[in-house]
C-alpha atoms as a PDB file:
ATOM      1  CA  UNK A   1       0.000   0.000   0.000  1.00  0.00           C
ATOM      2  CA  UNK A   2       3.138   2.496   0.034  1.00  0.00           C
ATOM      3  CA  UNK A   3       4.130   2.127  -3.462  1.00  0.00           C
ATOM      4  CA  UNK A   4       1.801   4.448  -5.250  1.00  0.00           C
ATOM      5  CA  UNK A   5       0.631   2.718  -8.035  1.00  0.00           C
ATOM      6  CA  UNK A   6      -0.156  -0.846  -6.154  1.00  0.00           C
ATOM      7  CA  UNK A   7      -1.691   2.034  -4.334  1.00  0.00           C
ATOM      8  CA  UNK A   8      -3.834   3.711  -7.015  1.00  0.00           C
ATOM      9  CA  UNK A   9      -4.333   0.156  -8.053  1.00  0.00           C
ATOM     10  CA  UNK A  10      -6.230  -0.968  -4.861  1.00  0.00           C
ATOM     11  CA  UNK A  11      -7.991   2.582  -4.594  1.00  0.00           C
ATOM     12  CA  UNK A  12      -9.969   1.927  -7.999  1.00  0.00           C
ATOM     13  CA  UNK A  13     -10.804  -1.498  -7.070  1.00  0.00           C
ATOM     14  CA  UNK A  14     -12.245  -0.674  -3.924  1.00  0.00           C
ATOM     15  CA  UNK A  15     -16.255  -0.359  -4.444  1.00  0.00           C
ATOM     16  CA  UNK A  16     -15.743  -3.929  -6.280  1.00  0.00           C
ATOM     17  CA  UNK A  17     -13.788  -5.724  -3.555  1.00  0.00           C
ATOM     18  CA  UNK A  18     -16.218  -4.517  -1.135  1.00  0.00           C
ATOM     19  CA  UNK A  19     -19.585  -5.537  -3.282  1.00  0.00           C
ATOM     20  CA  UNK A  20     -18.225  -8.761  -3.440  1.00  0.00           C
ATOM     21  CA  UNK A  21     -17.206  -9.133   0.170  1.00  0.00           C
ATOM     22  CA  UNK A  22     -20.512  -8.097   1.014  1.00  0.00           C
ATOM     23  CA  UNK A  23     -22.370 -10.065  -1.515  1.00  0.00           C
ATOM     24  CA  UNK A  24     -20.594 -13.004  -0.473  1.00  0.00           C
ATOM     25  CA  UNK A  25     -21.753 -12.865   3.429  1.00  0.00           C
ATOM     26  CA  UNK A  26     -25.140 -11.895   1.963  1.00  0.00           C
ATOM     27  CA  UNK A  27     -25.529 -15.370   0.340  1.00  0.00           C
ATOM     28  CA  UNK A  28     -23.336 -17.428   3.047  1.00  0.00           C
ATOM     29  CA  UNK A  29     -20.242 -17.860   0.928  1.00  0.00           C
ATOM     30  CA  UNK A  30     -17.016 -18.174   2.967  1.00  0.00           C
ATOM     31  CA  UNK A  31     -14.134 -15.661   1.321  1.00  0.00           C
ATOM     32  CA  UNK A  32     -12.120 -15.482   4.438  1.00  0.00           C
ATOM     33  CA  UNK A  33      -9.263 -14.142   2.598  1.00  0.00           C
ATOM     34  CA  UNK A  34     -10.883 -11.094   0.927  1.00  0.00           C
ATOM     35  CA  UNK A  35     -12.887  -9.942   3.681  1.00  0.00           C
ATOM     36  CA  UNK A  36      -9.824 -10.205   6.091  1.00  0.00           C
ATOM     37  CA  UNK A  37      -7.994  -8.258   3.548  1.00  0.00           C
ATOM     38  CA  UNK A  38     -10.728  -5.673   3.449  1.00  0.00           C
ATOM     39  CA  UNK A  39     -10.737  -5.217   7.444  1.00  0.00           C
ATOM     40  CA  UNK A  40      -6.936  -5.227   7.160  1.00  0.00           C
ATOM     41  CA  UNK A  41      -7.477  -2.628   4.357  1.00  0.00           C
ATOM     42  CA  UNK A  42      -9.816  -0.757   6.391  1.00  0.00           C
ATOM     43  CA  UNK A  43      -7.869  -0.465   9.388  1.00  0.00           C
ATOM     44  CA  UNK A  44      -4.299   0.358   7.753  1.00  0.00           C
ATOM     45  CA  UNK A  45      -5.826   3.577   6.571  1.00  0.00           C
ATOM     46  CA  UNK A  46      -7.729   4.952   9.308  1.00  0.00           C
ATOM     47  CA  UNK A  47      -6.857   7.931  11.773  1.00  0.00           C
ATOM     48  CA  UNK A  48      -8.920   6.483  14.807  1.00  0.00           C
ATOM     49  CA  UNK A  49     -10.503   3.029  14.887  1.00  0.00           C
ATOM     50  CA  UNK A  50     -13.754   2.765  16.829  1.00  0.00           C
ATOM     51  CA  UNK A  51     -11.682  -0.513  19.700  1.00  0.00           C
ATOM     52  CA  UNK A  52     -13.795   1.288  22.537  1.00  0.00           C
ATOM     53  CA  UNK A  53     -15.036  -2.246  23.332  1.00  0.00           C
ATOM     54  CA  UNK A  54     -12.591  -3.532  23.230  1.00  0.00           C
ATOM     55  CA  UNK A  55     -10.366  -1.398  25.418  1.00  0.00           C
ATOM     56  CA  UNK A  56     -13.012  -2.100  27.992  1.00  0.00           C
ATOM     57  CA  UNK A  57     -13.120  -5.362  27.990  1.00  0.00           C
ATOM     58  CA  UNK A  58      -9.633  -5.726  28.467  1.00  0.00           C
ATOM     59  CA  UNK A  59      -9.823  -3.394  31.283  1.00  0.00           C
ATOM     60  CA  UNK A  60     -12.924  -5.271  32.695  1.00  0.00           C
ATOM     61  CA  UNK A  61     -10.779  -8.713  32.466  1.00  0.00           C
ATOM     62  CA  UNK A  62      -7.113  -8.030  32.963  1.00  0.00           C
ATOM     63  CA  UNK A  63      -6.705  -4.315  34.146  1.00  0.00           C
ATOM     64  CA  UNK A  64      -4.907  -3.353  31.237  1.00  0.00           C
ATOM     65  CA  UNK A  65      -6.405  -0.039  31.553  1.00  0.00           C
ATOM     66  CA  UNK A  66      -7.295   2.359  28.561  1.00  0.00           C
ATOM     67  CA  UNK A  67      -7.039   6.134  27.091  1.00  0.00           C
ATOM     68  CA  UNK A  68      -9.899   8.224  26.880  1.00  0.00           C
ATOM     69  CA  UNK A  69     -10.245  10.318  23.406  1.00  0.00           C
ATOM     70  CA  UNK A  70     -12.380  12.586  24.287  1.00  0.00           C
ATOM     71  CA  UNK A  71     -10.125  14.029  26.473  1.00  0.00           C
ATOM     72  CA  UNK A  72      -7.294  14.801  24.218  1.00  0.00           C
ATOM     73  CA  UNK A  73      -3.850  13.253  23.468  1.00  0.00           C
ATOM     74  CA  UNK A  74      -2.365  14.111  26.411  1.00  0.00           C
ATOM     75  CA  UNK A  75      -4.845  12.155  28.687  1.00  0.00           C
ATOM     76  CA  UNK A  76      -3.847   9.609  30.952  1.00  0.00           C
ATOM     77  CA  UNK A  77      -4.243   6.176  30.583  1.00  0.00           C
ATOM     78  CA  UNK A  78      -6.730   4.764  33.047  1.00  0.00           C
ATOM     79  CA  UNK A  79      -8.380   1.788  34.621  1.00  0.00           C
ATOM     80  CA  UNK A  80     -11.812   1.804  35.921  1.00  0.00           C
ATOM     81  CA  UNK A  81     -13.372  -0.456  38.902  1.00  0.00           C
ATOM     82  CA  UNK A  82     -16.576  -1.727  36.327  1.00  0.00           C
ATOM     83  CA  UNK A  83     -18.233  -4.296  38.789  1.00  0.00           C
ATOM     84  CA  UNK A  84     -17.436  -2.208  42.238  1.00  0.00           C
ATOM     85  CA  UNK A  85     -16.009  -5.021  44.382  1.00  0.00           C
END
């Protein structure tokens, strides 16, 4: 995805990839590959991913605490007490 024409490539091939991920789950057909590549795909180019859940849970089961974004980048990381024991 860094060389710019694999790059351009990918780009214009998007809407397709993703109507045939999608039309694939829509009709039960396993293409583990391509829609692995597409959350890969997804996820290499965003800013912020939405792993709020996920941050909790691993706070709720190991403590691994977690960084608010709301707050801005300079906020602490955190753990919070979810069941109150």
């Amino acid at each position: 995805l860094l060389d710019d024409e694999f790059s351009a490539d990918v780009q214009k091939s998007q809407p397709s990839w993703r109507r045939t991920v999608a039309f694939a789950q829509a009709n039960g057909i396993a293409i583990p590959a391509m829609s692995a590549s597409l959350s890969y795909f997804d996820a290499y180019r965003a800013a912020e991913l939405p792993l709020n859940l996920t941050q909790a849970q691993r706070d709720y089961f190991g403590s691994h605490t977690y960084q608010r974004n709301d707050k801005g980048p300079d906020t602490p990381f955190v753990h919070t007490d979810w069941i109150h024991k």
